[in-house]
N, C-alpha and C. Protein backbone atom coordinates (compact mmCIF):
# COMPACT_ATOMS: atom_id res chain seq x y z
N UNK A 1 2.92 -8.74 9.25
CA UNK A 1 4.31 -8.38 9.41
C UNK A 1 4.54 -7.04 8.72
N UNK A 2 5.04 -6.22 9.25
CA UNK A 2 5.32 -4.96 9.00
C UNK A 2 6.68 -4.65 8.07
N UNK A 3 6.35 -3.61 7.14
CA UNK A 3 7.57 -4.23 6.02
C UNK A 3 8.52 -2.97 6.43
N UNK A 4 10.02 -3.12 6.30
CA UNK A 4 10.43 -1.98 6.42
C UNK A 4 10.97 -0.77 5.61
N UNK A 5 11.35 0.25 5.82
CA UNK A 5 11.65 1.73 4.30
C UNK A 5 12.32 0.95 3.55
N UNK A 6 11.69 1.18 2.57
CA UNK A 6 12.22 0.99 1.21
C UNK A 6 12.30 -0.57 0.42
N UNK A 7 11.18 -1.58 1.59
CA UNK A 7 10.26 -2.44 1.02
C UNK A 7 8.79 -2.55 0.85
N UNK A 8 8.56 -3.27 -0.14
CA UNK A 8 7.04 -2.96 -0.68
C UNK A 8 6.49 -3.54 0.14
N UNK A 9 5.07 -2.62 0.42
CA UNK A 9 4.17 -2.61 1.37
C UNK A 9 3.30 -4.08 0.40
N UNK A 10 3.01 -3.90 -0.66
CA UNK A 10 2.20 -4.53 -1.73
C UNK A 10 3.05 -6.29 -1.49
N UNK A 11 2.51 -7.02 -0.92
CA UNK A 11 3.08 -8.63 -0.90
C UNK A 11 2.09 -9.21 -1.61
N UNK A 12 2.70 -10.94 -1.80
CA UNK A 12 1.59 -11.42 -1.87
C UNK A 12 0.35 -11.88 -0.67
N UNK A 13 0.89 -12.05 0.62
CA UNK A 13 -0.13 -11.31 1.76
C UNK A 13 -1.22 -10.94 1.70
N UNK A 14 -0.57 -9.41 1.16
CA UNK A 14 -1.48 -8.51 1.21
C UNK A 14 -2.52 -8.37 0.07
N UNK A 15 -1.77 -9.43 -1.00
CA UNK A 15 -2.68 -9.48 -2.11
C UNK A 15 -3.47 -10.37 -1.54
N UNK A 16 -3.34 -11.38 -1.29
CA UNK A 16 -4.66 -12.99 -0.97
C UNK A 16 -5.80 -11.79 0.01
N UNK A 17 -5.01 -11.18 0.60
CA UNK A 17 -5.88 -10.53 1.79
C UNK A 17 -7.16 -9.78 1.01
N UNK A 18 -6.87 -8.55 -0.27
CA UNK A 18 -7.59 -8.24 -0.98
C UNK A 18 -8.59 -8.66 -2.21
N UNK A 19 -7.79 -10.01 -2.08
CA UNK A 19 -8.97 -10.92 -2.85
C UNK A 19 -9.64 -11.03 -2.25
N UNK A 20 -9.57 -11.98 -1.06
CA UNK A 20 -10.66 -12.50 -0.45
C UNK A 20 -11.49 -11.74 0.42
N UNK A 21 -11.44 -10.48 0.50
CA UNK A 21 -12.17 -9.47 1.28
C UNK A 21 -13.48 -9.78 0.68
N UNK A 22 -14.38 -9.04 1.55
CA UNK A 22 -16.01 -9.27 1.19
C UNK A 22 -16.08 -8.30 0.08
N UNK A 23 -16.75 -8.64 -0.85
CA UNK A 23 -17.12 -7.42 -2.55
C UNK A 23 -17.87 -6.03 -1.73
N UNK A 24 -17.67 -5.96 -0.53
CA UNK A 24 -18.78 -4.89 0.03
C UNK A 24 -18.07 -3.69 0.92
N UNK A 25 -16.96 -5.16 1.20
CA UNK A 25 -15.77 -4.17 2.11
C UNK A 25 -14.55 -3.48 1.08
N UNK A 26 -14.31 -2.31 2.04
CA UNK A 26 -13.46 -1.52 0.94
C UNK A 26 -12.33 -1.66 1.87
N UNK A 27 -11.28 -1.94 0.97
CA UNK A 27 -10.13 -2.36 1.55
C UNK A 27 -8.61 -1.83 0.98
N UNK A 28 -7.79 -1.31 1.67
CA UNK A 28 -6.46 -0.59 0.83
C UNK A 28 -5.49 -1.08 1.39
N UNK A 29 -4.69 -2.04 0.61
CA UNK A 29 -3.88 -2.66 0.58
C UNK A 29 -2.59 -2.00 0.95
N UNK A 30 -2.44 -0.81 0.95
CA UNK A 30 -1.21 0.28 1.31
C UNK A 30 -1.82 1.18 2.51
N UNK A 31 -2.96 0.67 3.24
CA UNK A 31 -2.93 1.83 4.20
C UNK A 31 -2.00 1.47 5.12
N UNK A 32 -1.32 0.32 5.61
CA UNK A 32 -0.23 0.00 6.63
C UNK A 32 0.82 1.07 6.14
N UNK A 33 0.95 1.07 4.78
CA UNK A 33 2.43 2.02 4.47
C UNK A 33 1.96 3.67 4.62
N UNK A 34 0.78 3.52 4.31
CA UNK A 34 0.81 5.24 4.87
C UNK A 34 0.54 5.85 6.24
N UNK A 35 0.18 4.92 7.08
CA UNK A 35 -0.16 4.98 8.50
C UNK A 35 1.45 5.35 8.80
N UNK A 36 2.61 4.12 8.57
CA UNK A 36 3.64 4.66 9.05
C UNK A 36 4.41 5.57 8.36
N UNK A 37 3.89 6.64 7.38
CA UNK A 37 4.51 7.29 6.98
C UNK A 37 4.10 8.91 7.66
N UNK A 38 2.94 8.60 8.17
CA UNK A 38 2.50 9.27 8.84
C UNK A 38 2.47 9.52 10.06
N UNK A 39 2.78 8.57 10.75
CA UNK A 39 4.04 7.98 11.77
C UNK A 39 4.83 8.48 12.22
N UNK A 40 5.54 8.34 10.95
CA UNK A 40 7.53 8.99 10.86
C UNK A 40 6.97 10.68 10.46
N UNK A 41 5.70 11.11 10.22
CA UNK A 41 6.10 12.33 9.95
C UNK A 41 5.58 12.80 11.34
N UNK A 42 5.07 12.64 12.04
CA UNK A 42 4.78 12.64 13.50
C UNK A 42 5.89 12.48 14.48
N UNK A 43 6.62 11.57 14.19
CA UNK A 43 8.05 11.61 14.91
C UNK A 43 9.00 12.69 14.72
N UNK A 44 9.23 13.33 13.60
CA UNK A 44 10.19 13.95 12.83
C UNK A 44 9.60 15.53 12.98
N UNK A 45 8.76 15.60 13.35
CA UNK A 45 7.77 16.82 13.63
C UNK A 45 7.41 17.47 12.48
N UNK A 46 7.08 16.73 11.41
CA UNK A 46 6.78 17.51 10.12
C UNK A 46 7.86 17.21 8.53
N UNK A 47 9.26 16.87 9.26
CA UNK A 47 10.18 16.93 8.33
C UNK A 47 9.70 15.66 7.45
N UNK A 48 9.92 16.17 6.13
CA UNK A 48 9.14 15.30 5.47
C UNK A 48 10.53 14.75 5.17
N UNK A 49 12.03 15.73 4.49
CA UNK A 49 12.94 14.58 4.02
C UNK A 49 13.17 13.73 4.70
N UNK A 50 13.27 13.30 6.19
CA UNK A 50 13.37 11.95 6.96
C UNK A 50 12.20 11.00 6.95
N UNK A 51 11.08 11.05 6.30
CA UNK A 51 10.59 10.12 5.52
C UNK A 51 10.51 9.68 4.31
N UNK A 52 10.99 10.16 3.38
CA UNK A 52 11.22 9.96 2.57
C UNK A 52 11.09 8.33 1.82
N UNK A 53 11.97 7.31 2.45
CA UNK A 53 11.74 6.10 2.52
C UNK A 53 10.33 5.17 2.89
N UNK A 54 9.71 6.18 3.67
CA UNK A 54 8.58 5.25 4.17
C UNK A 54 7.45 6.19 2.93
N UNK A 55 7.52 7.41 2.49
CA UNK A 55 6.83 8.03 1.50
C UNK A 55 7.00 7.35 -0.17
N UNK A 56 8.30 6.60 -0.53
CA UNK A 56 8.64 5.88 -1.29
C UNK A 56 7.85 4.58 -1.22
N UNK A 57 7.77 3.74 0.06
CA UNK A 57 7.25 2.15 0.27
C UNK A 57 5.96 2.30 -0.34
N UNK A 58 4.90 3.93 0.17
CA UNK A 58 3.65 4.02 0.01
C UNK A 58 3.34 4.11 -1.47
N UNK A 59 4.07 4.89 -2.25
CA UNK A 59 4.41 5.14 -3.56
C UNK A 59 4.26 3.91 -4.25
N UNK A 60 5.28 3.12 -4.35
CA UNK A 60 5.36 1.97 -4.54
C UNK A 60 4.06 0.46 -4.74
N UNK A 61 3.61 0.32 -3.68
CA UNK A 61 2.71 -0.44 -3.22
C UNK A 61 1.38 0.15 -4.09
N UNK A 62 1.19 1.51 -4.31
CA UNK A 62 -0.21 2.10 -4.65
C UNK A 62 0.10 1.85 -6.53
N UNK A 63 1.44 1.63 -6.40
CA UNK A 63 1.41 1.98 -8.24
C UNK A 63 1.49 0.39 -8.31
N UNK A 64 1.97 -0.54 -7.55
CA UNK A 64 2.16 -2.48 -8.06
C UNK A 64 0.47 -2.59 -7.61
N UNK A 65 -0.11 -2.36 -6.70
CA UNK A 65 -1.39 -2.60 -6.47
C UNK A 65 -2.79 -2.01 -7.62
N UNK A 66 -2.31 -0.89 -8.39
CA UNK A 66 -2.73 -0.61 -9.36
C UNK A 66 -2.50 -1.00 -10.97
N UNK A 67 -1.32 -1.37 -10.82
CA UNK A 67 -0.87 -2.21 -12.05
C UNK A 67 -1.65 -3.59 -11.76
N UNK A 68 -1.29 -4.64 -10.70
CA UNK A 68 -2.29 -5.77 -10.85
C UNK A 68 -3.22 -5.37 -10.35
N UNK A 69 -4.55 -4.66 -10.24
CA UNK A 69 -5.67 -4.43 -10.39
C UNK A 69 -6.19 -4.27 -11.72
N UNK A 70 -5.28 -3.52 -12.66
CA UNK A 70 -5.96 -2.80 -13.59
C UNK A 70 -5.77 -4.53 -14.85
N UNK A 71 -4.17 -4.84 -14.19
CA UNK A 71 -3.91 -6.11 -15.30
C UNK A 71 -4.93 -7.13 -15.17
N UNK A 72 -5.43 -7.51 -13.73
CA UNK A 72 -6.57 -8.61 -13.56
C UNK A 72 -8.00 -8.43 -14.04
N UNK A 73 -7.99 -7.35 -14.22
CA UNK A 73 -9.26 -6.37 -14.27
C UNK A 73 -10.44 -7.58 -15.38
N UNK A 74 -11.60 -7.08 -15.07
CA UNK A 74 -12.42 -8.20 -16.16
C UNK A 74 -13.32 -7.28 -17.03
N UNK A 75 -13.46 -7.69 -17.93
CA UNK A 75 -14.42 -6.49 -18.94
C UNK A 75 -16.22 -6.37 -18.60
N UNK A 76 -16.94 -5.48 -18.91
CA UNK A 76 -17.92 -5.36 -18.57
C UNK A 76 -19.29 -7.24 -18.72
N UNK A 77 -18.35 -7.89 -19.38
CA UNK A 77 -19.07 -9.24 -19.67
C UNK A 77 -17.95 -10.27 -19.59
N UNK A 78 -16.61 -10.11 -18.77
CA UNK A 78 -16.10 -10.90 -17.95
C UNK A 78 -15.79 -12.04 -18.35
């Protein structure tokens, strides 16, 4: 399900999704939000202030997806 401007791309969804990925596959939990931000800047012909909102969702999602990464995180002996 596709989230819309100015909701987080980062669910819990999208979290179970990045757990359970294979340890081999590389996986980014915010590329849905930057695809359509890239999208809207394709629509807009460049104008970046009319994305703005969907440049915010991506924002967003990369800094909660990095906060619980870094908070779950396990030490070199785990």
């Amino acid at each position: 399900m596709a989230s819309q401007p100015g909701e987080s791309a980062w669910t819990e969804e999208t979290a179970k999704k990045f757990e359970s990925k294979q340890l081999s596959k590389y996986m980014d939990p915010c590329q849905e939000a930057a695809n359509r931000s890239l999208k809207c800047l394709a629509r807009n012909g460049g104008e970046k202030e009319m994305c703005n909102d969907y440049f915010l969702a991506y924002r967003d999602c990369k800094k909660q997806w990095l906060e619980d990464r870094n908070k779950n995180k396990k030490g070199f002996f785990g």
